[in-house]
Protein backbone atom coordinates (compact mmCIF):
# COMPACT_ATOMS: atom_id res chain seq x y z
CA UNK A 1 40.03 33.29 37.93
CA UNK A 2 42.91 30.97 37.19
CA UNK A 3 43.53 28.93 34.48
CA UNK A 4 42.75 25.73 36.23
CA UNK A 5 39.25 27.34 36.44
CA UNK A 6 38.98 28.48 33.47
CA UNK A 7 39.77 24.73 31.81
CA UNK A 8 37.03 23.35 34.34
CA UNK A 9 34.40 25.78 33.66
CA UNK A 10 35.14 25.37 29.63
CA UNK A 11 34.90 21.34 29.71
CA UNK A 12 31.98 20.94 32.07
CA UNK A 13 29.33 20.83 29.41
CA UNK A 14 29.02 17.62 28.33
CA UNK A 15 28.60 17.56 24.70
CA UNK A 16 24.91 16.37 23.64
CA UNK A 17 24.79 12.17 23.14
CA UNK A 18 24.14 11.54 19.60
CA UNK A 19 21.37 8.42 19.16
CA UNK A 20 23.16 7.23 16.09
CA UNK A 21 26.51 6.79 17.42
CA UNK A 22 28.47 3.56 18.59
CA UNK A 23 26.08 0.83 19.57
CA UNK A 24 23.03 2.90 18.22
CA UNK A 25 24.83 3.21 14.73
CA UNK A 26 23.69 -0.81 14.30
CA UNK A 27 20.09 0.11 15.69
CA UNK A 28 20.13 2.96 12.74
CA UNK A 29 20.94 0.88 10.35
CA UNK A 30 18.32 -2.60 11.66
CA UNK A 31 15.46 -0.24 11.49
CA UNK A 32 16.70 1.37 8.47
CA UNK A 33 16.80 -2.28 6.80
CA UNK A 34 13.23 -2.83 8.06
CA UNK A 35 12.03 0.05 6.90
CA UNK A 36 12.87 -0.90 3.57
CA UNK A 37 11.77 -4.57 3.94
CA UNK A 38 8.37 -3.62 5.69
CA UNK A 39 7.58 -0.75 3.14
CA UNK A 40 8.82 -3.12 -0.21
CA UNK A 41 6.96 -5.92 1.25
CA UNK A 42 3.86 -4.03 1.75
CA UNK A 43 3.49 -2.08 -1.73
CA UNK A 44 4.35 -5.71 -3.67
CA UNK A 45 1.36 -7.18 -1.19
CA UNK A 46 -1.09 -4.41 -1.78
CA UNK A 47 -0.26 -3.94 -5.94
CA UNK A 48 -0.51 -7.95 -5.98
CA UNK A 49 -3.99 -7.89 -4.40
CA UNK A 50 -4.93 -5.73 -1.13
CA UNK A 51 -8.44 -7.57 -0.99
CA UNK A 52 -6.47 -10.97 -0.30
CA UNK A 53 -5.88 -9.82 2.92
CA UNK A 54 -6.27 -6.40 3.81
CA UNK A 55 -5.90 -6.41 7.46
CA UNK A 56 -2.37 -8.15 7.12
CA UNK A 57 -1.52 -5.61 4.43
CA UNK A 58 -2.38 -2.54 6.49
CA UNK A 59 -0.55 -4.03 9.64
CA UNK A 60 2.58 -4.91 7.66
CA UNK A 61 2.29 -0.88 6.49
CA UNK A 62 2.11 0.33 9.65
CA UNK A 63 4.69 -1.57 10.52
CA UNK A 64 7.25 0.14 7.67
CA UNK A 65 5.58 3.59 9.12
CA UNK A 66 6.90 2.92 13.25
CA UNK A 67 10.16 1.48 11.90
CA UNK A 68 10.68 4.87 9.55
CA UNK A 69 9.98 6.93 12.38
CA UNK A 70 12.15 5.12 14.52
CA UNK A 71 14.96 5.27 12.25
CA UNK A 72 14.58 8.91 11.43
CA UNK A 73 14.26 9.84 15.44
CA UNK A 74 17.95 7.81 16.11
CA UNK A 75 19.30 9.48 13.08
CA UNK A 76 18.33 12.93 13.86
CA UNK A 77 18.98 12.48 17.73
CA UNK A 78 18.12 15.11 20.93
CA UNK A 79 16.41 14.44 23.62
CA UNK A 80 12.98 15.04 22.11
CA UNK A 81 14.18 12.63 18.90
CA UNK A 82 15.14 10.18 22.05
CA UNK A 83 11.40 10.10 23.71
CA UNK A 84 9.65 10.03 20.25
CA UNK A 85 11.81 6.78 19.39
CA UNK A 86 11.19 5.17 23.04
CA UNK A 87 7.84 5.74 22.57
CA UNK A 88 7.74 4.38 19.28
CA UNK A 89 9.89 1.13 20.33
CA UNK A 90 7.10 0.48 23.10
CA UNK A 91 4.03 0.75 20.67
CA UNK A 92 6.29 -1.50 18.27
CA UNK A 93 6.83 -3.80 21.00
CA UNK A 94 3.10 -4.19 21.69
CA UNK A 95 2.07 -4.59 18.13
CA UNK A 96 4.40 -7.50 17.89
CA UNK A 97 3.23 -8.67 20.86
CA UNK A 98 -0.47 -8.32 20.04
CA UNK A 99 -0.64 -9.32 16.40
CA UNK A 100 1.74 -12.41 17.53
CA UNK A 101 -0.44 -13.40 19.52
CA UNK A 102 -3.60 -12.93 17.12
CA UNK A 103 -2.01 -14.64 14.17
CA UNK A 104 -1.97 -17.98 16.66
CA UNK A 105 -5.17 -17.55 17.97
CA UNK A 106 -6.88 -16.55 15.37
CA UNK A 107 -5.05 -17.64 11.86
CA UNK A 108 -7.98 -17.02 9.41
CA UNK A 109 -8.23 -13.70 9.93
CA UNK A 110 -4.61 -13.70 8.39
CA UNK A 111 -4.53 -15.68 5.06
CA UNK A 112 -1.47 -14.09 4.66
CA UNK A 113 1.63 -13.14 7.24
CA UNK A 114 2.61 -10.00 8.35
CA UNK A 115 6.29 -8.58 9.20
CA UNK A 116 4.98 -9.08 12.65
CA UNK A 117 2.93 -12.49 12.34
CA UNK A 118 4.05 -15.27 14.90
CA UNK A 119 6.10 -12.42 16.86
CA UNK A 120 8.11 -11.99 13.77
CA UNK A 121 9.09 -15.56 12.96
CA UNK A 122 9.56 -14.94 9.22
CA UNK A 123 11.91 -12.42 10.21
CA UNK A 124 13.92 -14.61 12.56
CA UNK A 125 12.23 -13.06 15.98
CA UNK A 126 13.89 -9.34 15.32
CA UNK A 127 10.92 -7.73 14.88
CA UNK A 128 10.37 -8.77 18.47
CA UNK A 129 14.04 -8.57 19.53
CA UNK A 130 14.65 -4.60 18.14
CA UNK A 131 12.34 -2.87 20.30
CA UNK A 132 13.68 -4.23 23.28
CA UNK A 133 17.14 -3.35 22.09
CA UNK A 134 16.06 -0.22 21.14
CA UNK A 135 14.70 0.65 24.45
CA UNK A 136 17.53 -0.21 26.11
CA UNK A 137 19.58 1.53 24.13
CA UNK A 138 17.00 4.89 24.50
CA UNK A 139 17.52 4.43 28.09
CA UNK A 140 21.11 4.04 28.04
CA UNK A 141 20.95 7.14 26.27
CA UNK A 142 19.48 8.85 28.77
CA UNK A 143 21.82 8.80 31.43
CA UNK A 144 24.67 9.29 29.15
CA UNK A 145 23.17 12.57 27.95
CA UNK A 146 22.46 13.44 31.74
């Protein structure tokens, strides 16, 4: 074997793509900044009164929950980090999408907002915006890693 084959053979694995690098550096840090919004928001909301409005409460906690995971799947990256987070973007997606939609059709069963009420209005639309990114991003990271 010559050295030419030798250089081939030693640079042909391509090194593992890491989630939180580049463009998935400022996905790391949005969800980590949600994370902490969600989660503050939630334990000032439930110490303040949960039986004001518990279901908004619980939502706005599960909420801090998906965006913890998704941060901690980016940050610790793989391939098995990658699917957990895609997965997680998609369910986040369709909570947004489905409690947006519930807090304008049905308003009273929300006296108070949510970090996803009105597809995350309060929260200038990001909460709607982010898992789309982040699914792109996930996707992207895919083939790179391929």
């Amino acid at each position: 074997m010559s050295d030419t084959d030798r250089s081939e053979v030693a640079t042909d694995p391509k090194p593992p793509f890491e989630l939180g690098t580049g463009p998935g550096r400022v996905l790391v840090w949005f969800y980590g900044v949600f994370t902490v919004a969600a989660a503050s928001r939630t334990i000032v909301e439930m110490a303040r009164g949960f039986d004001r409005a518990p279901l908004a409460y619980s939502l706005s906690a599960v909420a801090a929950v998906v965006y913890g995971f998704i941060t901690y799947s980016l940050v610790r990256g793989g391939e098995k980090a990658r699917r957990a987070a895609l997965v997680c973007c998609a369910a986040e997606l369709l909570g947004v999408l489905v409690v947006g939609a519930w807090t304008l059709a049905e308003p009273a069963a929300f006296p108070d907002a949510t970090v996803w009420s009105d597809f995350g209005m309060g929260y200038l639309f990001i909460p709607v915006i982010l898992p789309v990114t982040g699914m792109i991003w996930l996707r992207r990271a895919k083939t790179v890693a391929v």
